[in-house]
C-alpha atoms as a PDB file:
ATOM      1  CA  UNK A   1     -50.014  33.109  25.551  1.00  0.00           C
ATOM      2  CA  UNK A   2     -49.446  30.034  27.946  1.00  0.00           C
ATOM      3  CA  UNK A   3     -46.027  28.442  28.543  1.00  0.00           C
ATOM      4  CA  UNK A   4     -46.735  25.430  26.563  1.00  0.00           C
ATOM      5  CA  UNK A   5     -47.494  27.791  23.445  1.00  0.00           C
ATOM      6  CA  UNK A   6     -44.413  29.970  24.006  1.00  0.00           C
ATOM      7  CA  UNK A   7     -42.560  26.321  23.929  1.00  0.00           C
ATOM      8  CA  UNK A   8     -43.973  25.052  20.928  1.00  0.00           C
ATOM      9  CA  UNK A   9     -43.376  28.216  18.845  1.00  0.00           C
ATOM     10  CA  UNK A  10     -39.923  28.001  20.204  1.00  0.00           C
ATOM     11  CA  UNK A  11     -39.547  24.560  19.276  1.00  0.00           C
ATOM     12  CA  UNK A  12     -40.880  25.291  15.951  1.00  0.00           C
ATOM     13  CA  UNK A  13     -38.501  28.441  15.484  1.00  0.00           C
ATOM     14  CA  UNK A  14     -35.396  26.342  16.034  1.00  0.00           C
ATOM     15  CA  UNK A  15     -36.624  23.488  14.080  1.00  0.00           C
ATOM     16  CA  UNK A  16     -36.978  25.576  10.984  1.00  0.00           C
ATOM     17  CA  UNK A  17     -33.666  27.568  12.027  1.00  0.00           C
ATOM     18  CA  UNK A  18     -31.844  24.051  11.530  1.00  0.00           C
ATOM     19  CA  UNK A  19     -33.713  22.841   8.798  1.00  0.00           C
ATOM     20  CA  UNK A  20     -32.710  26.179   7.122  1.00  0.00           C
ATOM     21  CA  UNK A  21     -29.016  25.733   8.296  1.00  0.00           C
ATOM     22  CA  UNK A  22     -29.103  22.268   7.119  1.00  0.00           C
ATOM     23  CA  UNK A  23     -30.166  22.806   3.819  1.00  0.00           C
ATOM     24  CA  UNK A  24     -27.769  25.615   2.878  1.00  0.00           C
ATOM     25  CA  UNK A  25     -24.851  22.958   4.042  1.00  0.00           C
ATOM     26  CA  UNK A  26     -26.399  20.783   1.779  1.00  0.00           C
ATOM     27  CA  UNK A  27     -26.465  23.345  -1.231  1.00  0.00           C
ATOM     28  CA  UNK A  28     -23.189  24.359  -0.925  1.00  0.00           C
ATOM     29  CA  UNK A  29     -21.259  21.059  -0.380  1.00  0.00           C
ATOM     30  CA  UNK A  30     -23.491  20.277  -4.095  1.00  0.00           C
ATOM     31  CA  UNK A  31     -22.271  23.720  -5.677  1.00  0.00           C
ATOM     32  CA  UNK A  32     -19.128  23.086  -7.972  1.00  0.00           C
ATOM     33  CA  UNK A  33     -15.702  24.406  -6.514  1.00  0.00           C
ATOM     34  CA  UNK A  34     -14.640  28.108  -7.350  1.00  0.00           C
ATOM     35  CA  UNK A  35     -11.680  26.339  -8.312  1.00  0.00           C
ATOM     36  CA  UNK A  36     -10.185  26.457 -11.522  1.00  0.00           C
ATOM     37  CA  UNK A  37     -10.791  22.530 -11.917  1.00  0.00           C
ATOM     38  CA  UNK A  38      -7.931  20.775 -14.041  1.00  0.00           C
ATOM     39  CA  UNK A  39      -9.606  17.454 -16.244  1.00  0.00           C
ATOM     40  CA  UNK A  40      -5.607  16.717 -17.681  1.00  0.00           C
ATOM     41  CA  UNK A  41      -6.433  14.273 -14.515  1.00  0.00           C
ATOM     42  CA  UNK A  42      -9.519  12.241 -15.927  1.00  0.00           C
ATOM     43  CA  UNK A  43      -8.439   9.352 -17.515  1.00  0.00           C
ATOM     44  CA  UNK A  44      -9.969   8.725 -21.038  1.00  0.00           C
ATOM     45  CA  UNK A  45      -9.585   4.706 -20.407  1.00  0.00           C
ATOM     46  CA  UNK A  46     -10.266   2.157 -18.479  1.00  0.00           C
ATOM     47  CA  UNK A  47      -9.779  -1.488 -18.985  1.00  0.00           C
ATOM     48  CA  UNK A  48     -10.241  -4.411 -16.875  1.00  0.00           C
ATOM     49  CA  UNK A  49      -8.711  -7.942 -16.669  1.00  0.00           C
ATOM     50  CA  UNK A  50      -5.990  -6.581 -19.211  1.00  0.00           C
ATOM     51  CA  UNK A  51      -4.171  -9.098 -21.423  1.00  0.00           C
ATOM     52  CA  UNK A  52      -2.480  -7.264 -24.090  1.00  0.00           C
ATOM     53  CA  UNK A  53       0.257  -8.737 -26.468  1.00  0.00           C
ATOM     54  CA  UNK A  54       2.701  -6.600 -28.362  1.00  0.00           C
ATOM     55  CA  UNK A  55       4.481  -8.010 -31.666  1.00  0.00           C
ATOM     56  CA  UNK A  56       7.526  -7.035 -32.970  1.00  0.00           C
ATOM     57  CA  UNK A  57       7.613  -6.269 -36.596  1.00  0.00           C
ATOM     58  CA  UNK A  58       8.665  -9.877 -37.527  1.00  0.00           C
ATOM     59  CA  UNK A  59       4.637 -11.055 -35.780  1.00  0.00           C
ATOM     60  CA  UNK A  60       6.641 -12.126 -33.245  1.00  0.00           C
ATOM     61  CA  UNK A  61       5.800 -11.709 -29.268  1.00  0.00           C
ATOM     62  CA  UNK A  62       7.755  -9.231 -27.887  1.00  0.00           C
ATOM     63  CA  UNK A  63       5.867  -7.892 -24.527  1.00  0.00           C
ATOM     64  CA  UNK A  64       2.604  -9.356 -23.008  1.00  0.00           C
ATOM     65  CA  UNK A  65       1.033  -7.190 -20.525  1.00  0.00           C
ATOM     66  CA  UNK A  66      -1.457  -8.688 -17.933  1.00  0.00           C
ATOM     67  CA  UNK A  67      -3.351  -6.378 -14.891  1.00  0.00           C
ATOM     68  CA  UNK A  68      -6.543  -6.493 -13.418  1.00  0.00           C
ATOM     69  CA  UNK A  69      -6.793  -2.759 -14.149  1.00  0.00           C
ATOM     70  CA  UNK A  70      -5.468  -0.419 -16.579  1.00  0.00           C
ATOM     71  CA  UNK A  71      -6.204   3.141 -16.651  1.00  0.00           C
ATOM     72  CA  UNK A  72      -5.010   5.568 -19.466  1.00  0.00           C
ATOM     73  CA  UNK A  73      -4.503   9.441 -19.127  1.00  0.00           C
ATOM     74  CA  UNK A  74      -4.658  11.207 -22.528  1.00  0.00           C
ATOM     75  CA  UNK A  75      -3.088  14.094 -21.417  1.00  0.00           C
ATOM     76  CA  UNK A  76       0.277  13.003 -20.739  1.00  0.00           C
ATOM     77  CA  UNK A  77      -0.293   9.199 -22.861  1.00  0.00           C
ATOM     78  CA  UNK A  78       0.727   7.538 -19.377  1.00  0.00           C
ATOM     79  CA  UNK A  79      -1.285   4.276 -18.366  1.00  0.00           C
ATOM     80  CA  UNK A  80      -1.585   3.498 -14.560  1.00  0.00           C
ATOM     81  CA  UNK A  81      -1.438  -0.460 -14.002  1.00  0.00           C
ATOM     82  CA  UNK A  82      -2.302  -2.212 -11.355  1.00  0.00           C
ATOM     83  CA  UNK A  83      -0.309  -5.539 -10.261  1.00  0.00           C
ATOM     84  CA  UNK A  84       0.956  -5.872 -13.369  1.00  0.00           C
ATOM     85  CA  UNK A  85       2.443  -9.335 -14.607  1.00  0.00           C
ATOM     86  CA  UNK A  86       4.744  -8.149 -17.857  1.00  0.00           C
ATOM     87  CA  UNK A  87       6.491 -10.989 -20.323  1.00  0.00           C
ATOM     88  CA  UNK A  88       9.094  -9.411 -21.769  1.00  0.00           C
ATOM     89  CA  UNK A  89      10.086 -11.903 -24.874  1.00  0.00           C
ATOM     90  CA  UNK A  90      13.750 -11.685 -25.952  1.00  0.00           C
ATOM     91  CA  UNK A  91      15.877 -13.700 -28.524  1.00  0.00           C
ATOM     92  CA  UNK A  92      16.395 -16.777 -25.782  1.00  0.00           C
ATOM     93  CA  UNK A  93      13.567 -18.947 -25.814  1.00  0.00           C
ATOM     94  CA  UNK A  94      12.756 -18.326 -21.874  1.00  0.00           C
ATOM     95  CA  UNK A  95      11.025 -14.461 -21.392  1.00  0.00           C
ATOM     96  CA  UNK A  96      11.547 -12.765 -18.685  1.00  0.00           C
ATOM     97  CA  UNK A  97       8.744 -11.822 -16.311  1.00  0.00           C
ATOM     98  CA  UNK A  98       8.404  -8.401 -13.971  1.00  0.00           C
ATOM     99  CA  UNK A  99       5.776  -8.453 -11.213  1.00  0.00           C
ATOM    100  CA  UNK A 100       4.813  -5.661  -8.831  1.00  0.00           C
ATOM    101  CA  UNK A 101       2.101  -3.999  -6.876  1.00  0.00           C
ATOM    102  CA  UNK A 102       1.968  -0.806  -9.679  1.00  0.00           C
ATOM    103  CA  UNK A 103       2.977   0.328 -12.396  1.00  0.00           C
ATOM    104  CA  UNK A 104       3.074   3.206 -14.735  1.00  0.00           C
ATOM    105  CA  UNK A 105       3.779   3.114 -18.821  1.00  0.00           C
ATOM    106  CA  UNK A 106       4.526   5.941 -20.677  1.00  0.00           C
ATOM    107  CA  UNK A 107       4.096   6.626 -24.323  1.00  0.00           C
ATOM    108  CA  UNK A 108       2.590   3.447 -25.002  1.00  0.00           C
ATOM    109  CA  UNK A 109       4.727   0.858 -23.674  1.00  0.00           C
ATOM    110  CA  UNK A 110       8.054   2.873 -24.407  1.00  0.00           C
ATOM    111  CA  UNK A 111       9.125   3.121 -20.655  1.00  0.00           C
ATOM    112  CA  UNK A 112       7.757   1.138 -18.034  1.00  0.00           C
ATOM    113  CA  UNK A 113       8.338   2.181 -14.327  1.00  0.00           C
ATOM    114  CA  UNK A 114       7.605  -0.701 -11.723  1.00  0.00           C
ATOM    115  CA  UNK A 115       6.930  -0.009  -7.951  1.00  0.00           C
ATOM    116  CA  UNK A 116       5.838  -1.338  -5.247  1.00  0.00           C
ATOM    117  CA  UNK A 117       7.318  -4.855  -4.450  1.00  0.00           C
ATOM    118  CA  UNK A 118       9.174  -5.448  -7.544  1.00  0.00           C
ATOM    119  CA  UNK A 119      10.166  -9.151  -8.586  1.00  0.00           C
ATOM    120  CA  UNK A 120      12.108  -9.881 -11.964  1.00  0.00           C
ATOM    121  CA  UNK A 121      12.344 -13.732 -13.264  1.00  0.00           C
ATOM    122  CA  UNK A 122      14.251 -15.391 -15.244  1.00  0.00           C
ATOM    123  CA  UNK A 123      13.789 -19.056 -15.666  1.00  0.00           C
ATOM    124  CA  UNK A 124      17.071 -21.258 -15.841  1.00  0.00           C
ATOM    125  CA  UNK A 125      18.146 -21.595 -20.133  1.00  0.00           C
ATOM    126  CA  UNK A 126      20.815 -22.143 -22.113  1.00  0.00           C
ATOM    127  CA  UNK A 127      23.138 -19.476 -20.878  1.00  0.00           C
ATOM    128  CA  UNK A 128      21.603 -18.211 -17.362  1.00  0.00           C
ATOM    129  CA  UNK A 129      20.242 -19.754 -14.850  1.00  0.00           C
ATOM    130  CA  UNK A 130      17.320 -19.230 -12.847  1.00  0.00           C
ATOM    131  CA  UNK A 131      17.338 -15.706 -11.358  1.00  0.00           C
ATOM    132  CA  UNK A 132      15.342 -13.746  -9.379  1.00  0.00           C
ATOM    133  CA  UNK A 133      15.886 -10.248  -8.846  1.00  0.00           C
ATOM    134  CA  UNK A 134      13.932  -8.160  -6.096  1.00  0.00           C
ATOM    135  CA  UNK A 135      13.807  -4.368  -5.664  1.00  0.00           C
ATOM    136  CA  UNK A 136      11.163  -1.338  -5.021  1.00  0.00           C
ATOM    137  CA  UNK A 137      11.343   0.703  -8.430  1.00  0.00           C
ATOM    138  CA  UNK A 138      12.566  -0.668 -11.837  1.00  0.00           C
ATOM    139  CA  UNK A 139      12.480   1.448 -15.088  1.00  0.00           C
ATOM    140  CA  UNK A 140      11.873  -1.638 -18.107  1.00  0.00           C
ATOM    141  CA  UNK A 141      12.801  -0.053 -22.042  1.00  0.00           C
ATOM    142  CA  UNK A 142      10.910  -3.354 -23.671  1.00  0.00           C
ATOM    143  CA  UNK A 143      12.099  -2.136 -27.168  1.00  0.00           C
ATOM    144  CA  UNK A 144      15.765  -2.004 -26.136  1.00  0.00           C
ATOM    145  CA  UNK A 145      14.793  -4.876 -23.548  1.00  0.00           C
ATOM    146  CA  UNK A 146      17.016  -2.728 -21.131  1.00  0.00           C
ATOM    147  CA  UNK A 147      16.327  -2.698 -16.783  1.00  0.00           C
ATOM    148  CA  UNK A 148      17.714  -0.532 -14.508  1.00  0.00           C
ATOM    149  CA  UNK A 149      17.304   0.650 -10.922  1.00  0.00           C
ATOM    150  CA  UNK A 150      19.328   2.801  -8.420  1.00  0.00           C
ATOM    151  CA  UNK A 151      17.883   1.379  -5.405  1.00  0.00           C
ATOM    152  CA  UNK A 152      18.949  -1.708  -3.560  1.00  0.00           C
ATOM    153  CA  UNK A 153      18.517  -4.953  -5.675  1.00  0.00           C
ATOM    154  CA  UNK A 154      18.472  -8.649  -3.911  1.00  0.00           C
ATOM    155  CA  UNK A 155      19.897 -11.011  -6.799  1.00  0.00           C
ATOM    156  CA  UNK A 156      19.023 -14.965  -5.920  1.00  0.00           C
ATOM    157  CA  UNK A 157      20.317 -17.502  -7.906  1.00  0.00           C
ATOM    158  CA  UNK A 158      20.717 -21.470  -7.299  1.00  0.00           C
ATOM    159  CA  UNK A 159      23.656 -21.205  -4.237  1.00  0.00           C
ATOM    160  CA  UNK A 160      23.584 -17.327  -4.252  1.00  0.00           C
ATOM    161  CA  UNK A 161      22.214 -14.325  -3.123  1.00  0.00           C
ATOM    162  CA  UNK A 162      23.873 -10.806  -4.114  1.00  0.00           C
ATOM    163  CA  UNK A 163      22.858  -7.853  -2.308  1.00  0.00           C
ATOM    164  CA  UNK A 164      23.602  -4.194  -4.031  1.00  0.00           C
ATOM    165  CA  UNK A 165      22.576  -0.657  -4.718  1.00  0.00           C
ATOM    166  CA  UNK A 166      21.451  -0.212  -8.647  1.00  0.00           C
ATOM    167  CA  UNK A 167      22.227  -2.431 -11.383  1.00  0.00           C
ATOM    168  CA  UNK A 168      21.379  -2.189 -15.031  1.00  0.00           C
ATOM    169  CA  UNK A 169      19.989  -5.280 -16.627  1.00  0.00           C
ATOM    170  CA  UNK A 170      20.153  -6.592 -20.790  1.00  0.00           C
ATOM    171  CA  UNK A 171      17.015  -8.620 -20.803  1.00  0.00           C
ATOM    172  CA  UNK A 172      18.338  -9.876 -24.442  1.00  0.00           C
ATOM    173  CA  UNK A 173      21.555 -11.630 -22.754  1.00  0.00           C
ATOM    174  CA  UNK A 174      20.932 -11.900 -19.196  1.00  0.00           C
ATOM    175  CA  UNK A 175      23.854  -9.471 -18.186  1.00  0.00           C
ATOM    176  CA  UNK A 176      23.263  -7.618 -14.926  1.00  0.00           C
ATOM    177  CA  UNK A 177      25.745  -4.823 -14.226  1.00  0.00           C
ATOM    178  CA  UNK A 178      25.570  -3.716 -10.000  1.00  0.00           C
ATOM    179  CA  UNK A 179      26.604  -0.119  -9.878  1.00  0.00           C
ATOM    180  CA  UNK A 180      27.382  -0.067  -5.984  1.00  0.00           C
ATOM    181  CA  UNK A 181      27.970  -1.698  -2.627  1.00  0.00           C
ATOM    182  CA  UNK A 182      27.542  -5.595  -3.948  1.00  0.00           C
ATOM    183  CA  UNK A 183      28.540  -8.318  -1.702  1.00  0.00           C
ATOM    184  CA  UNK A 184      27.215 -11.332  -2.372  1.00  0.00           C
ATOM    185  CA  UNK A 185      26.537 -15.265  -0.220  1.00  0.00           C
ATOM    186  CA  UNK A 186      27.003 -18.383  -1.014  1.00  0.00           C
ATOM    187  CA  UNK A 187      23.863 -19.878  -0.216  1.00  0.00           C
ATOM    188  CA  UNK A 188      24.349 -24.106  -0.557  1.00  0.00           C
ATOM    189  CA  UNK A 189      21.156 -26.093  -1.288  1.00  0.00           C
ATOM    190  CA  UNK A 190      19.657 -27.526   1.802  1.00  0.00           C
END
């Protein structure tokens, strides 16, 4: 046997050793985990460019939901939302609106939990004026049209900002309660 032989049957040795290496990787990364494998976390829905509208029993509007993507888990009957844009409709004729990077309903739309960059609004009306509260979680009850957070909560209204640590919000009368450390500035119109 001549050297080039001995190097081509060499060549060809390792060439099927790493084909044959290759191959098993391949057939084992494909093989399904010897895990137990849970499916309580596959959602069962998912909608996109959500506008939903809830009615009260009257017919009339009492929560519109809006998000680019909604995704439902049966298991638990939670709904993952992405940047959603909530109305919540209360007896006043100006709603208020809840903003925020996520979002996660439970039980249909019994308990809403904001996060991420959370901005409440409340245009100016009869008996409030226009309010804007900022914070990183809320937890929204649209039925009893009830807010509340323990973190910190930025409060800006015409000529003031209010700075505090939780605060519990009616959403039918526009009464915010701050539970702790609230100072608040009086901010004059430039």
């Amino acid at each position: 046997m001549t050297f080039f032989s001995k190097k081509n049957t060499l060549m060809t040795l390792l060439f099927l050793v790493a084909f044959t290496l290759s191959a098993w990787s391949i057939l084992l990364s494909r093989q399904p985990s010897s895990k137990n494998h849970d499916h309580s976390d596959e959602p069962d829905a998912r909608m996109e460019n959500v506008i939903a509208l809830v009615m009260n029993k009257q017919g009339a509007p009492s929560l519109k939901v809006e998000a680019p993507v909604m995704t439902h888990y049966a298991e638990d009957d939670v709904t993952w939302i992405d940047h959603p844009h909530v109305t919540v409709y209360r007896q006043s004729p100006a709603p208020w609106t809840i903003n925020s990077n996520h979002a996660e309903a439970s039980n249909g739309t019994e308990e809403i939990i904001f996060s991420d960059h959370v901005v409440i609004h409340h245009p100016t009306d009869v008996a409030n004026p226009d309010t804007v509260m900022e914070t990183t979680t809320l937890t929204v009850f649209p039925d009893k049209k009830q807010a509340s957070t323990d973190q910190p909560v930025v409060i800006t209204q015409p000529d003031t900002v209010i700075h505090a640590v939780g605060m519990v919000a009616n959403l039918n009368d526009g009464t915010v309660k701050l539970l702790s450390e609230a100072r608040g500035d009086y901010v004059p119109a430039s």
